[in-house]
Protein backbone atom coordinates (compact mmCIF):
# COMPACT_ATOMS: atom_id res chain seq x y z
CA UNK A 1 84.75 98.62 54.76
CA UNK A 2 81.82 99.71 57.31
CA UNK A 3 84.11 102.18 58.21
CA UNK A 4 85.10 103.81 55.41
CA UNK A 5 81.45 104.26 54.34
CA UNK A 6 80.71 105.97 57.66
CA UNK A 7 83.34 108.57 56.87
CA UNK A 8 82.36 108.82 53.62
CA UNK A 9 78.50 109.43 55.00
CA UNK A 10 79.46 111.64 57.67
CA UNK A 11 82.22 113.81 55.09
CA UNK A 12 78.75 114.21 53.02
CA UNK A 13 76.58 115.64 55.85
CA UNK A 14 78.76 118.31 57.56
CA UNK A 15 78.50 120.22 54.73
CA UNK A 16 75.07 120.08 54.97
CA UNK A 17 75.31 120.84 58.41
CA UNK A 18 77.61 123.86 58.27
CA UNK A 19 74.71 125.35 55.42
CA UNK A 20 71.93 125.60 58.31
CA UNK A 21 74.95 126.82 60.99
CA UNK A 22 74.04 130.74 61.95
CA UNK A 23 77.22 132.92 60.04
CA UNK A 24 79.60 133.74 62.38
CA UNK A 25 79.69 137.14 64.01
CA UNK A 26 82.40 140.13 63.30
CA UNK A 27 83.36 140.05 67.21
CA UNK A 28 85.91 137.63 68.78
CA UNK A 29 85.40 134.74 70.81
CA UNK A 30 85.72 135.18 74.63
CA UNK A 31 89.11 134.10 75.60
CA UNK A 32 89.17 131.10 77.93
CA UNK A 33 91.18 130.96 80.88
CA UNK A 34 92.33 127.20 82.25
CA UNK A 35 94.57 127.20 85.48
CA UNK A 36 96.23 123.98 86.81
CA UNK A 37 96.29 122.40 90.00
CA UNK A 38 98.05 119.79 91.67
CA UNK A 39 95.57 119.39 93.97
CA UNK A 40 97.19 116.43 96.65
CA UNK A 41 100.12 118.86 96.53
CA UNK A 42 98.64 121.32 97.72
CA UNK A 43 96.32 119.66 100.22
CA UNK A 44 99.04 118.38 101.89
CA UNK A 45 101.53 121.99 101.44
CA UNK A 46 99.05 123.83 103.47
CA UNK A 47 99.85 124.65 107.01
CA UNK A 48 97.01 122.57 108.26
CA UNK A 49 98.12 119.42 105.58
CA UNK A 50 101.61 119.82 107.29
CA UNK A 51 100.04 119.52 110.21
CA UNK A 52 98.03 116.72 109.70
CA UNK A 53 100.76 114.99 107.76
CA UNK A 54 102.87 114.79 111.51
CA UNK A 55 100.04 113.88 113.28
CA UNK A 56 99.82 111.05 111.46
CA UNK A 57 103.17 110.17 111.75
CA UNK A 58 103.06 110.65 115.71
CA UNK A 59 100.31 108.15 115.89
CA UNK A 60 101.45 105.31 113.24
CA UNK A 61 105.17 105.42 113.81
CA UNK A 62 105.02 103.34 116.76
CA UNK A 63 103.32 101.01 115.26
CA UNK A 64 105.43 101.05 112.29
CA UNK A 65 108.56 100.77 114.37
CA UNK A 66 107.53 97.68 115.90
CA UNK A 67 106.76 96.38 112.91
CA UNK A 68 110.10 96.79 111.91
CA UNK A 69 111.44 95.28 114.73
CA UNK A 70 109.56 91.95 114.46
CA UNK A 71 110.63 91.83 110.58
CA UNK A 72 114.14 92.34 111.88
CA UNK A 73 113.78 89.83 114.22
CA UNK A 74 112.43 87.01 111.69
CA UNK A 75 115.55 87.93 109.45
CA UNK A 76 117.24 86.96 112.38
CA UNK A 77 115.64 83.91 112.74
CA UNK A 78 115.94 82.93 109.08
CA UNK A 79 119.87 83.60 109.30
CA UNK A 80 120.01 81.44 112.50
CA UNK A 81 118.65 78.71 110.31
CA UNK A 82 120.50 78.87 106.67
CA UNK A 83 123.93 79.00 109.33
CA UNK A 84 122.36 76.31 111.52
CA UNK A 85 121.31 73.65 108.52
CA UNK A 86 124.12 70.90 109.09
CA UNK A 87 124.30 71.31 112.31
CA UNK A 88 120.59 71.19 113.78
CA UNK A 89 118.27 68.24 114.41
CA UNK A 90 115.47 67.95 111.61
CA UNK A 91 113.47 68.48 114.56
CA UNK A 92 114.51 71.29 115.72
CA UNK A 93 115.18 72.76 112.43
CA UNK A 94 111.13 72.09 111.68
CA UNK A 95 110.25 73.86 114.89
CA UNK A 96 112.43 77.18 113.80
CA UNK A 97 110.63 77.00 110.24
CA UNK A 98 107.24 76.47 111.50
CA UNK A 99 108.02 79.84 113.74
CA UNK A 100 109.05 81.70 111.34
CA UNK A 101 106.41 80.80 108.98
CA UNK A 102 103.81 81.93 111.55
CA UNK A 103 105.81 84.84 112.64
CA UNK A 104 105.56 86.05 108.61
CA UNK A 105 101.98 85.29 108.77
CA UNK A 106 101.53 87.37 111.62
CA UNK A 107 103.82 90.23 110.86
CA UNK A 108 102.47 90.22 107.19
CA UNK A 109 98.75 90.65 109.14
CA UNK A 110 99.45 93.36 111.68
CA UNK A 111 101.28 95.42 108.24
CA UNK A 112 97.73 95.25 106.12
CA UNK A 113 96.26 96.24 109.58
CA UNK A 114 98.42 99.15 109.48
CA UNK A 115 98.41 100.16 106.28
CA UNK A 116 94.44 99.64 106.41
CA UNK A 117 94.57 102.06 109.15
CA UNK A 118 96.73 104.69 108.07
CA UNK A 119 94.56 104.86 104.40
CA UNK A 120 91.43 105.27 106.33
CA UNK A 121 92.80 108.09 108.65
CA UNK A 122 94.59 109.55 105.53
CA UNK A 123 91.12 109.08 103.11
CA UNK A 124 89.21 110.66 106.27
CA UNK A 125 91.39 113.94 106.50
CA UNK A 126 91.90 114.27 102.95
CA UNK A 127 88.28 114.63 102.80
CA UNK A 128 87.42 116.76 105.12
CA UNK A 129 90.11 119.32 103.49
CA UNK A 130 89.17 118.79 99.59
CA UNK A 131 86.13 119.92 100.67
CA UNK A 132 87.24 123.26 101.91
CA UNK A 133 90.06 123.45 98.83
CA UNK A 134 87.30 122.85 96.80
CA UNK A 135 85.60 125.95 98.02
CA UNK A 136 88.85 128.26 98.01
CA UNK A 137 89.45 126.54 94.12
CA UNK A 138 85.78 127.58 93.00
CA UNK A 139 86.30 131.18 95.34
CA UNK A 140 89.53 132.04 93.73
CA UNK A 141 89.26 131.27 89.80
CA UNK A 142 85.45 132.96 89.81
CA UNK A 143 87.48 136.04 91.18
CA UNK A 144 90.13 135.57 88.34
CA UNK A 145 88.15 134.76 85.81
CA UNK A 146 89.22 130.81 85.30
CA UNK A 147 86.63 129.21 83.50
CA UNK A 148 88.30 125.98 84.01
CA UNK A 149 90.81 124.22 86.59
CA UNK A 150 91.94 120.84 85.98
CA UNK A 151 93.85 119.17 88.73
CA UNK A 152 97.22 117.46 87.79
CA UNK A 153 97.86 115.54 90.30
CA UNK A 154 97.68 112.14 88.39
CA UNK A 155 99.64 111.17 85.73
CA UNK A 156 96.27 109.98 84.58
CA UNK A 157 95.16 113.41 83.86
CA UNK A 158 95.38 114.02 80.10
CA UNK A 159 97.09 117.50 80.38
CA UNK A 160 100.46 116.71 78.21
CA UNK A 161 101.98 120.40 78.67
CA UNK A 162 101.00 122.91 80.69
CA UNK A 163 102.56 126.65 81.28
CA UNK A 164 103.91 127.45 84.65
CA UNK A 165 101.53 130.42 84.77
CA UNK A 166 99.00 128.68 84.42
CA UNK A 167 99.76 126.77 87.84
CA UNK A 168 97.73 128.10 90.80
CA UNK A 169 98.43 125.62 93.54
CA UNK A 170 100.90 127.94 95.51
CA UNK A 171 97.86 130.83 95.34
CA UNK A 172 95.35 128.16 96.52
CA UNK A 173 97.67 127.08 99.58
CA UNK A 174 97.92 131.05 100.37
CA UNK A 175 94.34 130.91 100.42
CA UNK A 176 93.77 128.28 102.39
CA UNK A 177 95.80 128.51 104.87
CA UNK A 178 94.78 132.32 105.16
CA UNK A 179 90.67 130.85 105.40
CA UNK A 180 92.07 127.76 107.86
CA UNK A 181 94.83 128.89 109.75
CA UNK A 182 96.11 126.41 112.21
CA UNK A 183 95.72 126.86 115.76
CA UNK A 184 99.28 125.91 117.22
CA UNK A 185 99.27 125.13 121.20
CA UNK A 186 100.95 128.08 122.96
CA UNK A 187 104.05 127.71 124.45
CA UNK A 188 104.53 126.61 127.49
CA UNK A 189 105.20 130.05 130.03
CA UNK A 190 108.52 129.62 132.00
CA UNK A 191 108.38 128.43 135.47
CA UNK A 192 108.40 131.65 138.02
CA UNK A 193 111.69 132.37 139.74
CA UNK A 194 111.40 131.99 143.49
């Protein structure tokens, strides 16, 4: 009932409100202009995100590959004791589950280590560039006129529909990579015929 009364109040005084509201004007509202962005995208479509991106990969897929290796090797290990059950002692069938159990223990460790690792060297580049796509973002719709950009990336983001046109992220990547272009090692010169 509280509520009802509330609209009923607040129905009563925007009328009032609209009475003391200037006239409006003969001329047209200024149009405005909203791009979209999906911003992690295009972080990470830029030459120096690419980049970056194998980098990454170069130092965490060892790690990551060993990893694999030691889960392999306790799937082993739990095989060798479901096909083993009549046929070992209690004994030694204890020992095998009490290795495995710390072998899990450890392998589930040395993966949040990893993963704790990668984030932090992912979170630490990813901020160093959004700080520099931030600048080309704020450079590029002043110089088109966007009053607004609103970045996509999330499915969080309450955009529901937005035109294709309205999508800037390949222009931003251009941008970027034209204001950060990445700085490949040269190629190795051919040995000198003798």
């Amino acid at each position: 009932m509280k509520f009802r009364s509330l609209v009923i109040a607040s129905l009563l005084v925007l009328p009032a409100l609209a009475a003391d509201a200037p006239a409006p004007t003969a001329t047209a509202p200024a149009s405005t202009k909203i791009a979209v962005i999906r911003f992690q995208d295009a972080v990470l479509t830029t030459q120096e995100g690419r980049q970056a991106s194998a980098q990454l990969r170069a130092k965490f897929d060892p790690r990551k590959t060993q990893l694999e290796k030691r889960q392999a090797d306790l799937q082993a290990m739990q095989k060798k004791i479901e096909a083993g059950a009549n046929t070992m002692t209690p004994d030694a069938r204890a020992k095998m589950q009490e290795d495995l159990a710390r072998g899990s223990r450890d392998l589930q460790r040395a993966a949040d280590d990893l993963n704790a690792d990668v984030q932090q060297e992912e979170g630490r580049i990813m901020g160093q560039m959004a700080n520099k796509m931030s600048e080309i973002i704020q450079k590029y719709a002043t110089a088109n006129g966007f009053s607004v950009v609103l970045d996509v990336s999330s499915q969080q983001t309450p955009v529901l529909w937005a035109a294709a046109a309205t999508n800037i992220s390949a222009d931003i990547v251009k941008a970027y990579d034209a204001a950060y272009p990445v700085r490949t090692a040269a190629p190795a010169a051919p040995p000198a015929a003798k």
